[in-house]
Protein backbone atom coordinates (compact mmCIF):
# COMPACT_ATOMS: atom_id res chain seq x y z
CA UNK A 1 71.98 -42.04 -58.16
CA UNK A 2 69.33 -43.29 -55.41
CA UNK A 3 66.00 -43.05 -56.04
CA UNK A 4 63.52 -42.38 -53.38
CA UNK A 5 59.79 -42.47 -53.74
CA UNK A 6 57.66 -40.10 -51.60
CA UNK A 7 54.23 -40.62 -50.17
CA UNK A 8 51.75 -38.90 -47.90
CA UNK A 9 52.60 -38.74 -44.10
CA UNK A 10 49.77 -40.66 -43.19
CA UNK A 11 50.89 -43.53 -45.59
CA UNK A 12 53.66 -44.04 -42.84
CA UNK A 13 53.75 -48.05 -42.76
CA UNK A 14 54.62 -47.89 -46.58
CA UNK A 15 56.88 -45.58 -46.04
CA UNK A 16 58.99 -47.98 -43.88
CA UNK A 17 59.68 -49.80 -46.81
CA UNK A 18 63.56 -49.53 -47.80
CA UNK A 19 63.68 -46.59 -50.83
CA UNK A 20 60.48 -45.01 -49.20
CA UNK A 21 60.35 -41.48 -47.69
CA UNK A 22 57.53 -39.00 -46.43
CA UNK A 23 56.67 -35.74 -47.81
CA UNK A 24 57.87 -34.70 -44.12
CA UNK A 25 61.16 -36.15 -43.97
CA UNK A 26 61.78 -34.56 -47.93
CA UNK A 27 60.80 -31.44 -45.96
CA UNK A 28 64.05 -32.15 -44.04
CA UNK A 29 65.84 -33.42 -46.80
CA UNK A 30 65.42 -30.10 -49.02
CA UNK A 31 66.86 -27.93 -45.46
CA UNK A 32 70.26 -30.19 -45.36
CA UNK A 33 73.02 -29.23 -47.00
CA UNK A 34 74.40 -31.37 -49.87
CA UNK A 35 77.56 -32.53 -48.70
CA UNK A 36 75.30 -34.42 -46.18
CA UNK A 37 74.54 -36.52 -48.80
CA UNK A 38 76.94 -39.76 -50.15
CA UNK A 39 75.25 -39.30 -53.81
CA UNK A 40 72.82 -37.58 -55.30
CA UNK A 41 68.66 -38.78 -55.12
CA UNK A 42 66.03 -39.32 -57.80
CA UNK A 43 62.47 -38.42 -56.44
CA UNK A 44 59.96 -40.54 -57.61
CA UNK A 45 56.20 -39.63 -56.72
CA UNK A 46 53.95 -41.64 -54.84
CA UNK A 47 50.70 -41.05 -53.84
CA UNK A 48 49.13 -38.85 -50.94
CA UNK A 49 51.10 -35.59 -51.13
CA UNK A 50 49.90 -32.44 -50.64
CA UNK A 51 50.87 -30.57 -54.19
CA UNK A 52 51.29 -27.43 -53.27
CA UNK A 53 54.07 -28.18 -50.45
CA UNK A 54 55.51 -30.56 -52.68
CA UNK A 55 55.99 -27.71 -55.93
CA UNK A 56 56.78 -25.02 -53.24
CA UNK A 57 59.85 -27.41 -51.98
CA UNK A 58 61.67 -26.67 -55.36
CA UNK A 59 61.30 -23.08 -55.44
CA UNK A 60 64.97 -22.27 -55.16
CA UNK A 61 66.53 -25.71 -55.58
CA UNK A 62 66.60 -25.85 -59.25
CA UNK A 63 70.43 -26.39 -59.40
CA UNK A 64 69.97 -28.78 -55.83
CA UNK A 65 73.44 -31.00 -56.15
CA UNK A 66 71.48 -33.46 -53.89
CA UNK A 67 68.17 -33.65 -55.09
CA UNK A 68 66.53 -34.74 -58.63
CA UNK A 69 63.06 -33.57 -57.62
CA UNK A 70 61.99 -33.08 -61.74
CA UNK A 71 59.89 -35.70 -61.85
CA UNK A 72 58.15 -35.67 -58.66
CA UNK A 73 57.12 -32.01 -59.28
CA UNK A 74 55.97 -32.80 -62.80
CA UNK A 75 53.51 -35.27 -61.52
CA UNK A 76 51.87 -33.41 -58.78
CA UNK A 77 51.99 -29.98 -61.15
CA UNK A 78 50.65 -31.79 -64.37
CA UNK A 79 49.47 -35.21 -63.71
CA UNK A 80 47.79 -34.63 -60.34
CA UNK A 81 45.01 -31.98 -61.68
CA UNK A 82 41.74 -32.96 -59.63
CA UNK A 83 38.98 -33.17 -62.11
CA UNK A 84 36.08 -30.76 -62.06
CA UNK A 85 33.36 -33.00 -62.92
CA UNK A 86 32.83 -34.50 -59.45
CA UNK A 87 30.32 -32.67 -57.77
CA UNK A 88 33.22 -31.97 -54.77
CA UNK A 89 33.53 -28.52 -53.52
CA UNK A 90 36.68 -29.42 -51.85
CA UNK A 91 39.40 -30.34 -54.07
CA UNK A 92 41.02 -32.34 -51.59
CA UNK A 93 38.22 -34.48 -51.67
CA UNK A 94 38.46 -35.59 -55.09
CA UNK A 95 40.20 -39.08 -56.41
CA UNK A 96 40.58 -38.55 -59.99
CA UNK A 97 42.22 -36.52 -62.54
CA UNK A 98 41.14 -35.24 -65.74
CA UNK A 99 39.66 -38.12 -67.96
CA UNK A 100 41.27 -39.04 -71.31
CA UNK A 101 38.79 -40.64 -73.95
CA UNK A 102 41.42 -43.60 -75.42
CA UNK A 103 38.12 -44.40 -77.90
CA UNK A 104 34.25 -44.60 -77.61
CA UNK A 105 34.10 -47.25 -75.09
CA UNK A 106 36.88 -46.72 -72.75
CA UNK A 107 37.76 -43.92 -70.95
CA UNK A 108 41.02 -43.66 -68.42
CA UNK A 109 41.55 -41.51 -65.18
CA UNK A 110 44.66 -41.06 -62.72
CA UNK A 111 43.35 -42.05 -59.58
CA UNK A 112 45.19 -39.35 -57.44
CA UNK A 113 44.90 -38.97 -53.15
CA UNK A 114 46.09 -35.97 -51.22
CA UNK A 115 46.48 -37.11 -47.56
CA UNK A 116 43.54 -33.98 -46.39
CA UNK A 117 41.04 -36.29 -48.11
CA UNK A 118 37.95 -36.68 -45.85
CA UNK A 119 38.59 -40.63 -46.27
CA UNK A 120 42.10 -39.78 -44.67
CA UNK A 121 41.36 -38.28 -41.66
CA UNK A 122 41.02 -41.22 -39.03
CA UNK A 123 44.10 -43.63 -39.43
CA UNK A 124 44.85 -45.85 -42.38
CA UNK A 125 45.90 -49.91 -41.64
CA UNK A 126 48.43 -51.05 -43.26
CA UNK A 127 50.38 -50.07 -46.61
CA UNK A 128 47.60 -50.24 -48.87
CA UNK A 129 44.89 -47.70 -50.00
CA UNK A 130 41.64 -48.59 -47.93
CA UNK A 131 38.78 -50.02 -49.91
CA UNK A 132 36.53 -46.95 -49.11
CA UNK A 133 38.85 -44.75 -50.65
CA UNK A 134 38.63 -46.82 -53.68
CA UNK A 135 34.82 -47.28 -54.03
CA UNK A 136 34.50 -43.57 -53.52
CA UNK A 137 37.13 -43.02 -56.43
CA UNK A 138 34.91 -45.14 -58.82
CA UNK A 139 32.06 -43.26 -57.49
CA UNK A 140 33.37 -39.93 -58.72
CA UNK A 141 34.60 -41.77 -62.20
CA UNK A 142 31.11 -42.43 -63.27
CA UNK A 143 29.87 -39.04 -61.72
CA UNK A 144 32.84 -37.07 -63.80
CA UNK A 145 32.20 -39.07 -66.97
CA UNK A 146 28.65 -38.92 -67.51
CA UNK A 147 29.22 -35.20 -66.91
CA UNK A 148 31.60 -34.93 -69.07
CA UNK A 149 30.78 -36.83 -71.84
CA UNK A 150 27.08 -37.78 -71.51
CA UNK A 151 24.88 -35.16 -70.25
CA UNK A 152 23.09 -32.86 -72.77
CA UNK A 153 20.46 -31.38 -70.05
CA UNK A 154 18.97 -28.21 -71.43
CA UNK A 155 19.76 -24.74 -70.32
CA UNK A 156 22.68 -26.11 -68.67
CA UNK A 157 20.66 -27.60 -65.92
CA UNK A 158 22.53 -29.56 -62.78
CA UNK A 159 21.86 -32.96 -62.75
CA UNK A 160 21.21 -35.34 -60.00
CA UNK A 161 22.53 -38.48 -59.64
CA UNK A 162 20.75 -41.74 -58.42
CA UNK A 163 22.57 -44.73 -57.53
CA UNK A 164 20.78 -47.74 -58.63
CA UNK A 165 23.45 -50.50 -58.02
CA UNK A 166 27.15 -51.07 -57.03
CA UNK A 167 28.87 -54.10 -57.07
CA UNK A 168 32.46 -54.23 -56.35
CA UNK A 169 35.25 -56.60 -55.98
CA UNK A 170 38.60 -56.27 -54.51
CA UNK A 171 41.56 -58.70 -56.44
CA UNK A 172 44.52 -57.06 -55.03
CA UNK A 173 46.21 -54.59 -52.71
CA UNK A 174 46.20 -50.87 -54.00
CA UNK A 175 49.35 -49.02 -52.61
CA UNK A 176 50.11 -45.41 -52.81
CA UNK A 177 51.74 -45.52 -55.82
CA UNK A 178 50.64 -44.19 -59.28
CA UNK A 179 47.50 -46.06 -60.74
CA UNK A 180 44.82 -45.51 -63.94
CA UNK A 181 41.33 -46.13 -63.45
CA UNK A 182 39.41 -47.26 -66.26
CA UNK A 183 35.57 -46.72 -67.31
CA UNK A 184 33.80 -48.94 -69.94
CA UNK A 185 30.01 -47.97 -70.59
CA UNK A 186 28.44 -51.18 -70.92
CA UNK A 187 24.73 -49.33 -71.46
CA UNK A 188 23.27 -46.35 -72.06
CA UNK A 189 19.64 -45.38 -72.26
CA UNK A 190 18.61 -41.78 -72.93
CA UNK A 191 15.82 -39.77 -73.32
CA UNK A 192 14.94 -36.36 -72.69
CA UNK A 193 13.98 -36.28 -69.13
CA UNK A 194 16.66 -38.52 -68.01
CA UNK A 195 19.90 -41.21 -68.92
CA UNK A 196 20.12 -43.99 -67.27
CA UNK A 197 23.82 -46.31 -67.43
CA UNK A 198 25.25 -49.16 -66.82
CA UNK A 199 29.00 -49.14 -66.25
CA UNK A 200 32.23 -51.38 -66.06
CA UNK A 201 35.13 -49.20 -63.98
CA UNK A 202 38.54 -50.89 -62.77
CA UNK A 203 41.78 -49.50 -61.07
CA UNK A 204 45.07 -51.09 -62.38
CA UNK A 205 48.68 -50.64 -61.07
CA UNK A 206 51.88 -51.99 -61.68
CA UNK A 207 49.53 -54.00 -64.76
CA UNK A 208 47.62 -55.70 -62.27
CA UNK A 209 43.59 -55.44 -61.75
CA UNK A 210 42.95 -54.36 -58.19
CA UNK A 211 39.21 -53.64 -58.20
CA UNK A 212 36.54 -53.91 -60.06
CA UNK A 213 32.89 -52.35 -60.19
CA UNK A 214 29.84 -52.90 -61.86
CA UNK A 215 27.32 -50.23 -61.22
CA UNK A 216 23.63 -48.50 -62.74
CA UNK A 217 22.89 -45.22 -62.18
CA UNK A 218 20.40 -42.93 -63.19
CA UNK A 219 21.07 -39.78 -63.82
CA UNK A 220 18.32 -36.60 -63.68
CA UNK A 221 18.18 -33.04 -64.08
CA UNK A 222 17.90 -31.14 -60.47
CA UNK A 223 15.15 -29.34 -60.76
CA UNK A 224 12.85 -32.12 -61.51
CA UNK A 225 13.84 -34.50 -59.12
CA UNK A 226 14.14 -32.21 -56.16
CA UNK A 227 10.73 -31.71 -55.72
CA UNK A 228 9.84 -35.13 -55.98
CA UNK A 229 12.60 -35.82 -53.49
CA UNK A 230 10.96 -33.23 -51.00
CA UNK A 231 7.45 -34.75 -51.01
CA UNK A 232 9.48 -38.28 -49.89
CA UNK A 233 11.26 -36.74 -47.38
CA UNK A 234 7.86 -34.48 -45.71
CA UNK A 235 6.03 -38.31 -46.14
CA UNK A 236 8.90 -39.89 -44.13
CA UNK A 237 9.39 -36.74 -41.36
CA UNK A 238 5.67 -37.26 -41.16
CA UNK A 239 5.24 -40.85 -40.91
CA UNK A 240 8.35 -40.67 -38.26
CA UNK A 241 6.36 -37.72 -36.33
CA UNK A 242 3.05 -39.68 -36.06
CA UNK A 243 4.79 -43.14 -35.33
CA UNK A 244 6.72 -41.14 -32.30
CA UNK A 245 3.91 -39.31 -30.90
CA UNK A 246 1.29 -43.02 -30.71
CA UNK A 247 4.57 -44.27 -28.59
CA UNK A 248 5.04 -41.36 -26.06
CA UNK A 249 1.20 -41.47 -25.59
């Protein structure tokens, strides 16, 4: 049996490398008939897929005599669930799965990429997973864990999140392949207007460290920091209005 690992089309340069395919060429694959095939194929997922195409290719192939496709459906049915913490209206937008508490300071994520992602859309260098797409994943990991986990805002109130610092450093290539992210709370200060955290969050793959971040954030109910976010914005458009009008006269 060969086994074939398929990634999003615009992960194209990875998928040059021997035992590689696209979701498009599977496409083709799943419209050939079998005897096409010298043995049989074990799909293996990678990263970048659009889920839905991917399940709807096995409708009707369930006794395929060229095609394992088991696990690759599996993972983009089960594994590949976006999580619902991230503040992202679009789910195509969002990096991470559903967090899994492993014990009271460490919490792990799939980091998960569907090729419509807004970080996707101009061309992507290379084999690897572009650093952007990476700091925005760890972005939504402390978003979808303080949600999750942290937040006891009365009356169900949104919360508002303020990004106090983000320090991050890249050790290693991240490829379209399947990788765990990992959040540590390193502090945690709460009160009843507001939390404020510190956080360690890391991406791993194939057991190696690719990135690393080290970020505070505060975090604050909507309501009260809206308004107090409006009065800053009118002083700005103000100060902007008055500094533009002294230069035209």
């Amino acid at each position: 049996m060969k086994k074939l690992v398929v990634v999003g089309d615009k992960f194209e340069e990875f998928a040059k490398l021997n035992g590689t395919i696209t979701q498009s060429q599977l496409s083709i694959m799943t419209q050939l008939p079998a005897k096409t095939f010298a043995k049989k194929s074990y799909l293996m997922p990678g990263l970048g897929c659009k889920s839905e195409e991917v399940i709807g290719f096995v409708e009707g192939m369930d006794n395929s005599e060229h095609l394992d496709m088991t696990s690759l459906v599996s993972f983009y049915s089960q594994e590949i669930v976006p999580n619902k913490y991230t503040h992202k209206k679009n789910i195509h937008n969002v990096l991470i799965g559903k967090a899994k508490k492993l014990n009271e300071c460490l919490f792990e994520l799939p980091f998960i990429i569907d090729e419509r992602n807004m970080f996707m859309g101009d061309h992507q260098t290379g084999c690897h997973v572009q650093g952007m797409i990476i700091t925005e994943a760890f972005r939504q990991t402390f978003i979808a864990i303080t949600e999750e986990f942290y937040l006891d805002f009365e009356n169900d109130q949104e919360s508002y999140f303020i990004i106090n610092s983000m320090n991050i450093e890249f050790e290693d290539f991240l490829f379209p392949l399947p990788a765990q992210i990992y959040f540590e709370p390193i502090d945690i200060n709460k009160n009843s207007y507001r939390t404020k955290m510190q956080a360690k969050i890391s991406i791993k793959q194939a057991e190696k460290v690719c990135a690393i971040m080290n970020c505070a954030f505060t975090v604050y109910p909507m309501n009260n920091i809206s308004e107090k976010e409006k009065i800053l914005a009118n002083q700005v458009l103000n100060s902007y209005l008055t500094d533009s009008f002294i230069k035209v006269a």
